[in-house]
N, C-alpha and C. Protein backbone atom coordinates (compact mmCIF):
# COMPACT_ATOMS: atom_id res chain seq x y z
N UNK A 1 2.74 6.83 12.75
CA UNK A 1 3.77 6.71 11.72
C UNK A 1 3.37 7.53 10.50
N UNK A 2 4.59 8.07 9.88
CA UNK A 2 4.53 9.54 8.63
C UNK A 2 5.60 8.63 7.70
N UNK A 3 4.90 8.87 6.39
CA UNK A 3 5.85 8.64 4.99
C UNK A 3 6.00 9.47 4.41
N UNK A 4 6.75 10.26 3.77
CA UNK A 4 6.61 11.28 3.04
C UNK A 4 7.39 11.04 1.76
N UNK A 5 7.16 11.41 0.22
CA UNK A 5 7.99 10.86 -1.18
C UNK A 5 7.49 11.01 -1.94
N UNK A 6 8.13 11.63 -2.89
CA UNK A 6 7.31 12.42 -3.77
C UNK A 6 6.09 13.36 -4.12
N UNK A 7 6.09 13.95 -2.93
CA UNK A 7 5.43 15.28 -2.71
C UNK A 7 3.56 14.49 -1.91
N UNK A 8 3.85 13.30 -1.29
CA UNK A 8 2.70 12.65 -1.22
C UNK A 8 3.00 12.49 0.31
N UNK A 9 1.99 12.18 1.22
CA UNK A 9 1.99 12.36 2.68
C UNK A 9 1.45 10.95 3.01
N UNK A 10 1.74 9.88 3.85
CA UNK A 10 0.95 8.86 4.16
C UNK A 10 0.51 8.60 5.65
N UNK A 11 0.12 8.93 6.39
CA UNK A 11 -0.34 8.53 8.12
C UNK A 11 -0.88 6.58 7.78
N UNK A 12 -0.17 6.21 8.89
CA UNK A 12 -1.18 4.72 9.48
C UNK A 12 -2.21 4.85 9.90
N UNK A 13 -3.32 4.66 9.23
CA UNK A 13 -4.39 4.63 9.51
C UNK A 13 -4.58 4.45 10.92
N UNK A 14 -5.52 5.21 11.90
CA UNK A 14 -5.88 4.83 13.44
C UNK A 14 -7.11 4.54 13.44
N UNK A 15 -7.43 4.74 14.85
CA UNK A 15 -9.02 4.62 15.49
C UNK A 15 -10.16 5.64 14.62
N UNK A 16 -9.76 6.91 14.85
CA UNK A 16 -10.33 8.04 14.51
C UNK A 16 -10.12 8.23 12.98
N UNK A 17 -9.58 7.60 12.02
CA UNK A 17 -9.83 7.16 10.62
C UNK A 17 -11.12 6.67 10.44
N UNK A 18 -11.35 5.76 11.10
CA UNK A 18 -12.38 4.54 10.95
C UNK A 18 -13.81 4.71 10.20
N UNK A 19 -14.21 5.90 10.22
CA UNK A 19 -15.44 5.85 10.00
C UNK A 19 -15.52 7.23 8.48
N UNK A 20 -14.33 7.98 8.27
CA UNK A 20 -13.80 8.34 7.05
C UNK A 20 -13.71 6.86 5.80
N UNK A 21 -12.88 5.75 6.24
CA UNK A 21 -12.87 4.71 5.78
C UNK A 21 -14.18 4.07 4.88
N UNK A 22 -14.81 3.86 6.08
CA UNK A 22 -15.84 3.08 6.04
C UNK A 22 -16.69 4.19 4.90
N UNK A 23 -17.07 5.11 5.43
CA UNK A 23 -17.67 5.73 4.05
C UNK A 23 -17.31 5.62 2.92
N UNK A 24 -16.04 5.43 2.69
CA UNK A 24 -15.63 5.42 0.92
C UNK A 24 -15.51 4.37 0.94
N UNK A 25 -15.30 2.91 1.64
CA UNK A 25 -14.95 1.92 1.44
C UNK A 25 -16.75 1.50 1.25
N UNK A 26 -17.54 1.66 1.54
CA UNK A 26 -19.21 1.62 0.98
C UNK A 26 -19.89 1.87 0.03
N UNK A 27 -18.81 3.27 -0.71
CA UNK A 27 -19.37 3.55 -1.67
C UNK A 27 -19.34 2.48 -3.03
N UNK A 28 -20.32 2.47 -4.22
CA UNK A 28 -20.22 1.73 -5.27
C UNK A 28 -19.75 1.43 -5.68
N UNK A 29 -18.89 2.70 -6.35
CA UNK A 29 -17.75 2.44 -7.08
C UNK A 29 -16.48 2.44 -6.87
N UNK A 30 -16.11 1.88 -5.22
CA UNK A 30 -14.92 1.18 -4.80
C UNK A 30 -15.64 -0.21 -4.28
N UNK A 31 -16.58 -0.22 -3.95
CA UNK A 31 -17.10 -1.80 -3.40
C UNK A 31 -17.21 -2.35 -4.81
N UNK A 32 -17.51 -1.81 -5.92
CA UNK A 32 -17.52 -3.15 -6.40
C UNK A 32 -16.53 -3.27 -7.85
N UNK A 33 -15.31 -3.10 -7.25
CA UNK A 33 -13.99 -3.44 -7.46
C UNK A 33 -13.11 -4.35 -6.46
N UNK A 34 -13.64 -4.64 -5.80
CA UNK A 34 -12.93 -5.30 -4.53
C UNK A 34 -13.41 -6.63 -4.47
N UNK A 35 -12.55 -7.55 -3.89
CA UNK A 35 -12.87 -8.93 -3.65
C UNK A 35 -13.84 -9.08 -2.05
N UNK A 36 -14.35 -8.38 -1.45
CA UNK A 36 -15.06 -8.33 -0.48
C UNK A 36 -16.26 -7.05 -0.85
N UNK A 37 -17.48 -7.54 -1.13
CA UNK A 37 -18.37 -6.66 -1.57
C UNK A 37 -19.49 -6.25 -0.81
N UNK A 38 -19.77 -6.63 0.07
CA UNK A 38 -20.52 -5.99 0.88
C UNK A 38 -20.74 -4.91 1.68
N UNK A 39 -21.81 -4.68 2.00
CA UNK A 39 -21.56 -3.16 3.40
C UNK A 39 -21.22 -3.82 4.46
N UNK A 40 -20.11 -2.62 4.72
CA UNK A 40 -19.47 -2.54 6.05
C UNK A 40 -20.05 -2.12 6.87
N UNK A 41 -20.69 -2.44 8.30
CA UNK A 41 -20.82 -1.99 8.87
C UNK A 41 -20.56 -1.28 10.39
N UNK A 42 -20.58 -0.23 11.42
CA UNK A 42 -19.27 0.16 11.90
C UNK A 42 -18.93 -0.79 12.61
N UNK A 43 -19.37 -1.82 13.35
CA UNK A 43 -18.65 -3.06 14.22
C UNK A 43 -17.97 -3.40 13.07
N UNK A 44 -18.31 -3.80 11.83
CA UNK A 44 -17.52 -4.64 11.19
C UNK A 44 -16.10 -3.99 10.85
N UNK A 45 -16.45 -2.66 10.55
CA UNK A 45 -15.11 -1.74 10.30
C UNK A 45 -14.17 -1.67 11.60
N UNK A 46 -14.77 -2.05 12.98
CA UNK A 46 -13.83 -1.93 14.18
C UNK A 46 -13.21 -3.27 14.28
N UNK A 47 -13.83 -4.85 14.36
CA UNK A 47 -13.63 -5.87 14.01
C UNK A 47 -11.90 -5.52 13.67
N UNK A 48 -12.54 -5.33 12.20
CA UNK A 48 -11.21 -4.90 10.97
C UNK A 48 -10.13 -4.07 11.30
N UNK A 49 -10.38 -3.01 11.88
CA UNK A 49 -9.58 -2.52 12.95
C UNK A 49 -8.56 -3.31 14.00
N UNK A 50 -9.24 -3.90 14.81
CA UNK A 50 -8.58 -4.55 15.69
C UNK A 50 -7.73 -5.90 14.70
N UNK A 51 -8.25 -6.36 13.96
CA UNK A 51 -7.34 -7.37 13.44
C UNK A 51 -6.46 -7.14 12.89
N UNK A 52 -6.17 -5.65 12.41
CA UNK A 52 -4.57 -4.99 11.31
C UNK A 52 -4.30 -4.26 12.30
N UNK A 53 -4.67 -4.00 13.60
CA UNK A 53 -3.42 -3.21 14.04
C UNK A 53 -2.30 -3.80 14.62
N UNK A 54 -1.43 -3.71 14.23
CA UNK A 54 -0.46 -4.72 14.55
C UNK A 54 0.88 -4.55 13.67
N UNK A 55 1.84 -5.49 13.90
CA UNK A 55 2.94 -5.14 13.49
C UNK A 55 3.18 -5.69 12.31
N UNK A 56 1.90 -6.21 11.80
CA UNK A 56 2.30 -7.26 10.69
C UNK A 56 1.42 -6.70 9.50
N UNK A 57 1.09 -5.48 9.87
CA UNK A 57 -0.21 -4.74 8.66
C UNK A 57 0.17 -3.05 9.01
N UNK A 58 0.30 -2.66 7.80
CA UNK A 58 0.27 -1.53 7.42
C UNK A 58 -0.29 -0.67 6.86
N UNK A 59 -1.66 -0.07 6.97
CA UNK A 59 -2.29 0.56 6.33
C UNK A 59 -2.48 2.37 6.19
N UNK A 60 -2.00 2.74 5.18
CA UNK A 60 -2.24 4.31 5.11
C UNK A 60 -3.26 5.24 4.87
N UNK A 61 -3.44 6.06 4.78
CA UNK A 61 -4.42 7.21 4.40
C UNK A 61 -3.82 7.70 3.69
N UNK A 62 -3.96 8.27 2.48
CA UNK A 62 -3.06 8.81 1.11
C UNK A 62 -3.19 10.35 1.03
N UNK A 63 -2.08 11.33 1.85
CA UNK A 63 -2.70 12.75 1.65
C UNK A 63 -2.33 13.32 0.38
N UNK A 64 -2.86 14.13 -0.29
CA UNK A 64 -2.23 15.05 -1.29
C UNK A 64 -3.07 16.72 -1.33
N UNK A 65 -1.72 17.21 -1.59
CA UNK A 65 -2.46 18.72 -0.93
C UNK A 65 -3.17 19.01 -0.73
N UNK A 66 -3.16 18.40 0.58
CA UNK A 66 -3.86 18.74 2.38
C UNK A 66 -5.15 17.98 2.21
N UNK A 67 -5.46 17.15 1.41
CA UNK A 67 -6.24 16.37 0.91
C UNK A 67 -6.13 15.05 1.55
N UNK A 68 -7.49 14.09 2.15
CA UNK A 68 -7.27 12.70 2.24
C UNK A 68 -7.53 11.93 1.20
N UNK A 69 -7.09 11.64 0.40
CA UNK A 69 -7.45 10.98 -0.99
C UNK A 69 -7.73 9.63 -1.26
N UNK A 70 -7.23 8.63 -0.30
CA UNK A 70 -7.46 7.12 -0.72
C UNK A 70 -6.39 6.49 0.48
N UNK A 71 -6.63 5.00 0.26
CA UNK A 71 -5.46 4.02 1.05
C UNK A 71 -4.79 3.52 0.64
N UNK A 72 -3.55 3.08 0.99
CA UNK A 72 -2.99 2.02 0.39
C UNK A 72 -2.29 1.41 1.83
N UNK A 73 -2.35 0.10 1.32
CA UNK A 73 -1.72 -1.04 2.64
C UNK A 73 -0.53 -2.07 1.92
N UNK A 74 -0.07 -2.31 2.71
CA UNK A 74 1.12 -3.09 2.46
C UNK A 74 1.35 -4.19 4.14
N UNK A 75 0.46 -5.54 4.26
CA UNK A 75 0.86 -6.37 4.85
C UNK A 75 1.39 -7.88 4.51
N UNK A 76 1.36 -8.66 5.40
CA UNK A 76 2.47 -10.02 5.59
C UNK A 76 1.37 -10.94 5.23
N UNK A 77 1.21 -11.46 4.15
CA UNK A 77 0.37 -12.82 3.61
C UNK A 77 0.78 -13.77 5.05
N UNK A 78 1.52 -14.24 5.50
CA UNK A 78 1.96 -14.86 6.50
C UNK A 78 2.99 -14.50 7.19
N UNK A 79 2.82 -15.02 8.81
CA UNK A 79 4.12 -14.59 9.40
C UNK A 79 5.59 -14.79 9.31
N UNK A 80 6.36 -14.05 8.93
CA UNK A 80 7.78 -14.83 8.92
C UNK A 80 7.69 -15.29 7.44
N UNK A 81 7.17 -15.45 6.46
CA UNK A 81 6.85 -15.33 4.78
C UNK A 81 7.60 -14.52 4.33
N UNK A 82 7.92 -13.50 4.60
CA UNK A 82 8.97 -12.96 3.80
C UNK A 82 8.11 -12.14 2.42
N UNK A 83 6.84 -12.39 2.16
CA UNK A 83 6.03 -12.15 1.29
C UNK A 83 4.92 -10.78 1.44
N UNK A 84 5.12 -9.91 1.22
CA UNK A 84 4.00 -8.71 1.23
C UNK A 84 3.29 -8.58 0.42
N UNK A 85 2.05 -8.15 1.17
CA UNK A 85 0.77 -8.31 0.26
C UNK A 85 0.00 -6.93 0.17
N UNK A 86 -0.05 -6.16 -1.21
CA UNK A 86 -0.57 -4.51 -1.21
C UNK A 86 -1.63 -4.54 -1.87
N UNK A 87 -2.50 -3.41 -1.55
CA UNK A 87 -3.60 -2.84 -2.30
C UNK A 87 -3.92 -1.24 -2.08
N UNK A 88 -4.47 -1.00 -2.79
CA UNK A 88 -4.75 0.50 -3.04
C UNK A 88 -6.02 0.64 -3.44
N UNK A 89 -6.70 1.73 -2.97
CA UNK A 89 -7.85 2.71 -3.60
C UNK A 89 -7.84 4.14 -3.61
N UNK A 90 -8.12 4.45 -4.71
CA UNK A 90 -8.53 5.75 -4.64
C UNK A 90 -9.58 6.30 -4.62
N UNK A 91 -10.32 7.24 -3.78
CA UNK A 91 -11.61 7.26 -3.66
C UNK A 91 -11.98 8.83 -4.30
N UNK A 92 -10.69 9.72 -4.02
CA UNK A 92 -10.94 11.14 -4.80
C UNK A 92 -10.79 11.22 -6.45
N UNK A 93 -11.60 10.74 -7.07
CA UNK A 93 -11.76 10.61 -8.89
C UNK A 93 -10.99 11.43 -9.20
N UNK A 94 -10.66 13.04 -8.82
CA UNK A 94 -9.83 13.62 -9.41
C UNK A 94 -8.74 12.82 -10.00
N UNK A 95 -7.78 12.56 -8.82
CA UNK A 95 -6.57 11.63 -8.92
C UNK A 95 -6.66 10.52 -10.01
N UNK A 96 -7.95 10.07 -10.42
CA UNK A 96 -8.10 8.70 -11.34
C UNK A 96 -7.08 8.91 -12.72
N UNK A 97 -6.49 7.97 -13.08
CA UNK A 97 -5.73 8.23 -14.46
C UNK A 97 -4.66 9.18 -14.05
N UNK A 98 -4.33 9.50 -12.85
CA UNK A 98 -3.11 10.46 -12.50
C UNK A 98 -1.56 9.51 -12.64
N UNK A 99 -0.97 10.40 -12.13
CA UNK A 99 0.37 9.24 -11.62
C UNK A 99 0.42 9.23 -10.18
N UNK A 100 -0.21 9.74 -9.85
CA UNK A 100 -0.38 9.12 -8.04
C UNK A 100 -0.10 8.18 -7.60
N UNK A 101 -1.41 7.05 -8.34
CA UNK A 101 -1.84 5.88 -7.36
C UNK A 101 -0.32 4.90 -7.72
N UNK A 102 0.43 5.68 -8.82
CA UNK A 102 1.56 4.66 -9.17
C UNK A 102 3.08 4.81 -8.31
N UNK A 103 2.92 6.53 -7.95
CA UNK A 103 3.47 6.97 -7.21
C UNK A 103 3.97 6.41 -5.69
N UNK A 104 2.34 6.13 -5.10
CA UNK A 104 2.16 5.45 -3.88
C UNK A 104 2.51 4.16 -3.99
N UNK A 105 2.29 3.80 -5.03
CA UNK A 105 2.93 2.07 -4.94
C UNK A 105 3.98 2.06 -4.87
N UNK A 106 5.02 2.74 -5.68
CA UNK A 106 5.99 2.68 -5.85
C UNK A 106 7.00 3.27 -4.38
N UNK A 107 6.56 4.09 -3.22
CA UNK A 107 6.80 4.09 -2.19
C UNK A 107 7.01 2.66 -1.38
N UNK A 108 5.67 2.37 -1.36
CA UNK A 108 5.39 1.06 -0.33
C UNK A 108 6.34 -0.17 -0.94
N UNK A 109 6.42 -0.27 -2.42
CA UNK A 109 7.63 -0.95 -2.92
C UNK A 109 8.87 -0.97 -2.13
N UNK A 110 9.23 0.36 -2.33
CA UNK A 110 10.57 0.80 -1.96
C UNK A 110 10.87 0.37 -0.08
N UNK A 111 9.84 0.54 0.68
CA UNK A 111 9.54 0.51 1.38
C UNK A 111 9.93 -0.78 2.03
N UNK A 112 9.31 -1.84 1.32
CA UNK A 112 9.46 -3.12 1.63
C UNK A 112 10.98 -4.02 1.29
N UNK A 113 11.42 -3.67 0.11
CA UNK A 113 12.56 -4.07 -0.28
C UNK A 113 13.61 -2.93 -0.63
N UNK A 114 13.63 -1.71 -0.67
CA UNK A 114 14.96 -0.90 -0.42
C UNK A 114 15.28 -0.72 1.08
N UNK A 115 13.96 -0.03 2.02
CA UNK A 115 14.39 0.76 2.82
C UNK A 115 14.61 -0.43 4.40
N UNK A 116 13.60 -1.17 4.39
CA UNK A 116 13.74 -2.19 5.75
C UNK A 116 14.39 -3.27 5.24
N UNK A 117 13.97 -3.66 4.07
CA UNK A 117 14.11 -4.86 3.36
C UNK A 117 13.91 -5.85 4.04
N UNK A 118 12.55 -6.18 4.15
CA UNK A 118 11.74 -6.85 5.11
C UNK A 118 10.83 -8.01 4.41
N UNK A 119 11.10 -7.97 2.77
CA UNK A 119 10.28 -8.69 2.02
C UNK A 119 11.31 -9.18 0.82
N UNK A 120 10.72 -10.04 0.38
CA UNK A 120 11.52 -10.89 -0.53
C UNK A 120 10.39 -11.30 -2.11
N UNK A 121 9.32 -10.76 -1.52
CA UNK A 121 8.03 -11.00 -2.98
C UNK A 121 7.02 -10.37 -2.15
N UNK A 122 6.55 -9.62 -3.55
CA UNK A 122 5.17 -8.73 -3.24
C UNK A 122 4.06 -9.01 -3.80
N UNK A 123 2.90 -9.37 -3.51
CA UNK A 123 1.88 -9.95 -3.87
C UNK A 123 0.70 -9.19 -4.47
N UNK A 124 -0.47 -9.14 -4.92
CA UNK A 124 -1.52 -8.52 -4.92
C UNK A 124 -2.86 -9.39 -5.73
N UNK A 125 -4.05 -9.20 -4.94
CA UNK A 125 -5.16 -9.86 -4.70
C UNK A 125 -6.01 -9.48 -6.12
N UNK A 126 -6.48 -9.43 -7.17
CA UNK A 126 -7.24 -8.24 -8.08
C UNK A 126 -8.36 -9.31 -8.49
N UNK A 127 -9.79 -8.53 -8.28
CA UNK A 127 -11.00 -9.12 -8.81
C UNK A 127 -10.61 -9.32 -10.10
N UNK A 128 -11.38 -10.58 -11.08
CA UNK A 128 -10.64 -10.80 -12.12
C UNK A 128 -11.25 -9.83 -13.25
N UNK A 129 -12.53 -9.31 -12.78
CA UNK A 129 -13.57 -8.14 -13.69
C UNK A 129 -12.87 -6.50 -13.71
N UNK A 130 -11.44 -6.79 -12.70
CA UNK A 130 -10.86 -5.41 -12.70
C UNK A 130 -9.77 -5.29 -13.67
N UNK A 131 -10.32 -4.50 -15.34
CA UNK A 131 -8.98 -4.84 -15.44
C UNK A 131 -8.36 -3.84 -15.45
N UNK A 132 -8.39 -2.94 -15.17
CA UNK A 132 -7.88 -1.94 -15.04
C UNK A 132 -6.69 -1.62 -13.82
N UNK A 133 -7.25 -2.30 -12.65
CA UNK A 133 -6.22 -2.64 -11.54
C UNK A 133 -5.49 -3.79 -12.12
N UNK A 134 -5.84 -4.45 -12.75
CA UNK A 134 -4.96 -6.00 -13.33
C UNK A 134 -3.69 -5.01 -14.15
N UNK A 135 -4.17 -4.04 -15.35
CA UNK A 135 -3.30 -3.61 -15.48
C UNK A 135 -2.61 -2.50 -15.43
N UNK A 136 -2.68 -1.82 -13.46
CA UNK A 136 -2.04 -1.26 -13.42
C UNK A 136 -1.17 -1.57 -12.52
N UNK A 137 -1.13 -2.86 -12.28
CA UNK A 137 0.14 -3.85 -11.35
C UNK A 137 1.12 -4.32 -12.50
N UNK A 138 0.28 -4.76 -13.46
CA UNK A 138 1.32 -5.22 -14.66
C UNK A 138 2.30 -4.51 -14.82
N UNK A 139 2.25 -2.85 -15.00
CA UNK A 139 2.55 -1.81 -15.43
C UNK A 139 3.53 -1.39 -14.25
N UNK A 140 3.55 -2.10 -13.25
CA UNK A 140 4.50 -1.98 -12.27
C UNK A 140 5.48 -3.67 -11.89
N UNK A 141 4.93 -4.33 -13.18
CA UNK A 141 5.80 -5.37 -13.06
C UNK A 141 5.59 -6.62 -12.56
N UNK A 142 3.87 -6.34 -11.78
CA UNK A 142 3.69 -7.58 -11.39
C UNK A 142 2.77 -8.25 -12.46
N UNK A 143 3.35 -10.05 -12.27
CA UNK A 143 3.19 -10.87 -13.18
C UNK A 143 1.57 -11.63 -12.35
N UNK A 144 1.14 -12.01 -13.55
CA UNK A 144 -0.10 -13.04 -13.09
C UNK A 144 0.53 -14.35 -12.65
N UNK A 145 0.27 -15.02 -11.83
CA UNK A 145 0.66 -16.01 -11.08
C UNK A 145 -0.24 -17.09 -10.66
N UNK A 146 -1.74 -17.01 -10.34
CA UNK A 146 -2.96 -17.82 -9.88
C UNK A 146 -4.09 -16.91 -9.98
N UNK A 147 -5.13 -18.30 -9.54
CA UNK A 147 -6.01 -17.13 -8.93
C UNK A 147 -6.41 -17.94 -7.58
N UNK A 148 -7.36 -16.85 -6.82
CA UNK A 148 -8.04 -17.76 -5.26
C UNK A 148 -8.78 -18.74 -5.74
N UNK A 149 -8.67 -19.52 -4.70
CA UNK A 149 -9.80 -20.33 -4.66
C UNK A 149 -10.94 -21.05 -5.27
N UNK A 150 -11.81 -19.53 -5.31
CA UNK A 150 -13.04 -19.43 -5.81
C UNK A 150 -13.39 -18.52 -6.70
N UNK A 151 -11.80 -18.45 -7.90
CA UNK A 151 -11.78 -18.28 -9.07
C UNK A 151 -11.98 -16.71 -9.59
N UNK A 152 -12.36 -16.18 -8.65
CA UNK A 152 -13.14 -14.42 -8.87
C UNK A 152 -11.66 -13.54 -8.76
N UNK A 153 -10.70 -14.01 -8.08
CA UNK A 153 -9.39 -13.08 -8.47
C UNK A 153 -7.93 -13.57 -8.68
N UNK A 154 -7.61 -13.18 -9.37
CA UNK A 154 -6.06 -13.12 -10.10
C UNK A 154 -5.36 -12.61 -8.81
N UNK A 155 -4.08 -13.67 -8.81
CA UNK A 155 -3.12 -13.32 -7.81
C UNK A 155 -1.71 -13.03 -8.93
N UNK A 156 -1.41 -11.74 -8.69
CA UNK A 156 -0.53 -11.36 -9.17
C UNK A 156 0.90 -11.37 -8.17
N UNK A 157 1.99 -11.19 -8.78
CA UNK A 157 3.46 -11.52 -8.00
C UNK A 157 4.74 -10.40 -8.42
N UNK A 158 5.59 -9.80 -7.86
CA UNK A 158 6.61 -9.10 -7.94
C UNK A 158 7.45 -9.62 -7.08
N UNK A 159 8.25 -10.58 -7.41
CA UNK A 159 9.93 -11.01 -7.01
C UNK A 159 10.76 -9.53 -6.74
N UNK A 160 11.47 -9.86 -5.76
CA UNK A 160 12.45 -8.48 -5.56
C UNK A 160 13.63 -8.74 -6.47
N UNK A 161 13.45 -9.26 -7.50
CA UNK A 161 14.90 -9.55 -8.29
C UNK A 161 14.01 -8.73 -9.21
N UNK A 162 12.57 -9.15 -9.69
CA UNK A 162 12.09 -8.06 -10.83
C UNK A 162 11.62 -6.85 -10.50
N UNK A 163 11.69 -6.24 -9.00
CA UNK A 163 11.00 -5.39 -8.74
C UNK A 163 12.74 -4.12 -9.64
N UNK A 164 13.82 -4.66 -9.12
CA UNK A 164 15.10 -4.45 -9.21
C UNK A 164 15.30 -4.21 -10.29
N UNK A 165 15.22 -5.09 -11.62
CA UNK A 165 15.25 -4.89 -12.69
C UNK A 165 13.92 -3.20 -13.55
N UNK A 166 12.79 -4.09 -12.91
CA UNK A 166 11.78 -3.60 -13.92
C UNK A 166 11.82 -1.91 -13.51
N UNK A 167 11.28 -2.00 -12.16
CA UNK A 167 11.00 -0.52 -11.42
C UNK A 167 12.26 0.46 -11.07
N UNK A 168 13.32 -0.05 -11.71
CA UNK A 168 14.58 1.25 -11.53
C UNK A 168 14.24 2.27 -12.10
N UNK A 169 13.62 1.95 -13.52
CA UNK A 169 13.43 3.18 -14.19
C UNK A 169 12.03 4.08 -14.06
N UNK A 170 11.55 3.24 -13.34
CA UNK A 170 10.28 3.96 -12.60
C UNK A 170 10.17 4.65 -12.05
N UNK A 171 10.97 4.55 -10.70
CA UNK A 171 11.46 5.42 -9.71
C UNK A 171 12.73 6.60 -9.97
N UNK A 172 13.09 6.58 -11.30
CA UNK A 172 13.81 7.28 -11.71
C UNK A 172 13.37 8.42 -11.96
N UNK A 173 11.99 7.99 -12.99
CA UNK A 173 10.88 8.83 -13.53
C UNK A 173 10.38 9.23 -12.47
N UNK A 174 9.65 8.99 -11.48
CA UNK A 174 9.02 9.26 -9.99
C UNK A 174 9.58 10.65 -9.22
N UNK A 175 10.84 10.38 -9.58
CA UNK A 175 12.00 11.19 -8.94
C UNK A 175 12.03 12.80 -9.37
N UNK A 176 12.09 12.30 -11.43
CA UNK A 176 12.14 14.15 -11.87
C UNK A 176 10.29 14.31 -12.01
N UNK A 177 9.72 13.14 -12.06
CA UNK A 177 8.07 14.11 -11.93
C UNK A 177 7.97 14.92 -10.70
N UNK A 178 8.24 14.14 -9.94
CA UNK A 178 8.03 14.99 -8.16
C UNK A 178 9.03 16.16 -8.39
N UNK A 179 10.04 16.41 -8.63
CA UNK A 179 10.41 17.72 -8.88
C UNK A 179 12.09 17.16 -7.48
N UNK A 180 11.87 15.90 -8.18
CA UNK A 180 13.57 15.33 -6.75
C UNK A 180 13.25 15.35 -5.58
N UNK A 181 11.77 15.06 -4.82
CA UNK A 181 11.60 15.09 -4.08
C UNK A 181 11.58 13.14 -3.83
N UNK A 182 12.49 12.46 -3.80
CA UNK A 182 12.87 11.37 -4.02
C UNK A 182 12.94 10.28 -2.77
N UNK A 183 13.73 11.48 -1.68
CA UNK A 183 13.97 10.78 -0.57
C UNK A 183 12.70 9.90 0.00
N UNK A 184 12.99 8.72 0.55
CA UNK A 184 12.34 8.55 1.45
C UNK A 184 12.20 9.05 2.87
N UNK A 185 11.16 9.55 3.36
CA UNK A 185 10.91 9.94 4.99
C UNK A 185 9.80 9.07 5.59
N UNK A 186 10.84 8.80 6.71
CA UNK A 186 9.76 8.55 7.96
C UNK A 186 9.72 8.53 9.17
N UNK A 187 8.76 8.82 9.44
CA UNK A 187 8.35 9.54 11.03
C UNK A 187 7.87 9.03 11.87
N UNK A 188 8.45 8.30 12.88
CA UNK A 188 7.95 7.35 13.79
C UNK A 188 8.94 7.37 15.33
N UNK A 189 8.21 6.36 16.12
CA UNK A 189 9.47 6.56 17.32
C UNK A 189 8.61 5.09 17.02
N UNK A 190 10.19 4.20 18.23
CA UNK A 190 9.81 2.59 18.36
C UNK A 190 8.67 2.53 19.11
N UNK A 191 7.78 1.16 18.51
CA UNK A 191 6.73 0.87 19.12
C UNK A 191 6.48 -0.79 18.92
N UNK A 192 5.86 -1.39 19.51
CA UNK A 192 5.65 -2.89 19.70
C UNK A 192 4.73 -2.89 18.37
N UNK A 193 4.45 -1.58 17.55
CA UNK A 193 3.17 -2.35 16.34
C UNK A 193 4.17 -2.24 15.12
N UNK A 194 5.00 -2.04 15.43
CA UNK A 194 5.94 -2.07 14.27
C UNK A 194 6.76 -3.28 13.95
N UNK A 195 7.29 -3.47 12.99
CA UNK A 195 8.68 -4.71 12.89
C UNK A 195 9.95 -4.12 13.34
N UNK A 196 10.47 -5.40 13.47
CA UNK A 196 11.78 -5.08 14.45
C UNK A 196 12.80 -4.31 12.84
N UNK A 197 12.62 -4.53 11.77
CA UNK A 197 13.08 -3.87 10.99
C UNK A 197 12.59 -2.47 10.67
N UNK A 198 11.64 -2.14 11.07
CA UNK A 198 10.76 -0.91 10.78
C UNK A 198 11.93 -0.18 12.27
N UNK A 199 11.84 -0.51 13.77
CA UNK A 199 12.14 0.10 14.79
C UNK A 199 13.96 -0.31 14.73
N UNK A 200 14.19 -0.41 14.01
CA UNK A 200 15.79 -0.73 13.63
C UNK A 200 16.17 0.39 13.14
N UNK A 201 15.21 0.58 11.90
CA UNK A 201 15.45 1.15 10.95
C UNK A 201 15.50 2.89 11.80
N UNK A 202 14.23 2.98 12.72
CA UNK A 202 14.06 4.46 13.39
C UNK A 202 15.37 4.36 14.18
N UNK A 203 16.27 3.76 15.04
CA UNK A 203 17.05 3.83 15.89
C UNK A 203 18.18 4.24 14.82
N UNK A 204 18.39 3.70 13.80
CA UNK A 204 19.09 3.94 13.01
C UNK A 204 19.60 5.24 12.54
N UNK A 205 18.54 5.64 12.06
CA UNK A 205 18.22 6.97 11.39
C UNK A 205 18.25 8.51 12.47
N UNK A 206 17.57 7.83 13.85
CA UNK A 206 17.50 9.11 14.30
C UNK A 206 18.97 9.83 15.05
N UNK A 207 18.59 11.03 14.94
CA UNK A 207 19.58 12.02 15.60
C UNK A 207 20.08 11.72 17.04
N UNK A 208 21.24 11.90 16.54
CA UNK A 208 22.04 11.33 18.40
C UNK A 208 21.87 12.58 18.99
């Protein structure tokens, strides 16, 4: 599966990702921004593998000219929830402080509640020492809501009634930065790892 929007490229992460991953997902200064801090190691990264591939997890590789730059994922807190749950990293510093990483969100947004409309609230997990990810969800509208458990992260929330309100003019902006490269694309044929709204959506779309 291919996303393409606003001049940004996304592949579903595969097999042969895996160990690209795992290197930046090891490094310092993305491990210890994350609510899971340890080294990965490669069973553990295949483990992880096998448990998101599936139709209920979505994870990308973030290209930008011709560049692999970072991930971002967008899966189902629970089945049949109605609730999506995203995160992002960027691992190429260039990009840091860009409009990228806001860029990409704002895809997987669209994604979830314009294009399948497969979600009804969007979630996100943030260590509570991050604040910088704390506020760059704010900045896309999502509200603080809880935290886990065991107190170390803020669960933030985006209702599709505020995604509606807040992010119109976001994606407006999104639209003349990219230069109107606005559309959404995507590139897929039906497959059992997809949602029946994702393979709706391809039958839909494609050429008779």
């Amino acid at each position: 599966m291919i996303v393409e929007q606003y001049g940004i490229r996304y592949t579903r992460v595969s097999e042969g990702d895996l160990e690209t991953l795992r290197y930046w997902r090891n490094q310092l200064f993305i491990r210890n921004t994350m609510q899971f801090r340890e080294y990965i190691s490669p069973s553990m990264q295949k483990k992880w593998f096998s448990k998101i591939n599936n139709k209920n997890n979505y994870y990308f590789i973030i290209h930008h000219e011709a560049k692999k730059i970072g991930l971002i994922n967008c899966k189902e807190s629970a089945v049949d929830a109605r609730i999506a749950e995203g995160g992002i990293f960027i691992w190429d510093k260039k990009y840091w402080g860009s409009s990228l990483p806001a860029l990409a969100s704002l895809t997987m947004l669209q994604g979830v509640f314009d294009v399948f409309k497969s979600g009804e609230m969007s979630i996100a997990t943030v260590a509570c020492d991050n604040k910088k990810a704390i506020d760059f969800n704010i900045m896309l509208g999502y509200e603080i809501t809880g935290k886990t458990s065991d107190g170390n992260c803020h669960i933030l929330s985006l209702s599709k009634e505020r995604y509606k309100t807040h992010c119109s003019k976001l994606i407006k902006a999104a639209g003349l930065f990219s230069h109107n490269q606005n559309d959404f694309k995507l590139y897929a044929e039906v497959s059992s790892l997809q949602t029946d709204e994702i393979n709706n959506y391809i039958l839909k779309t494609s050429p008779i």
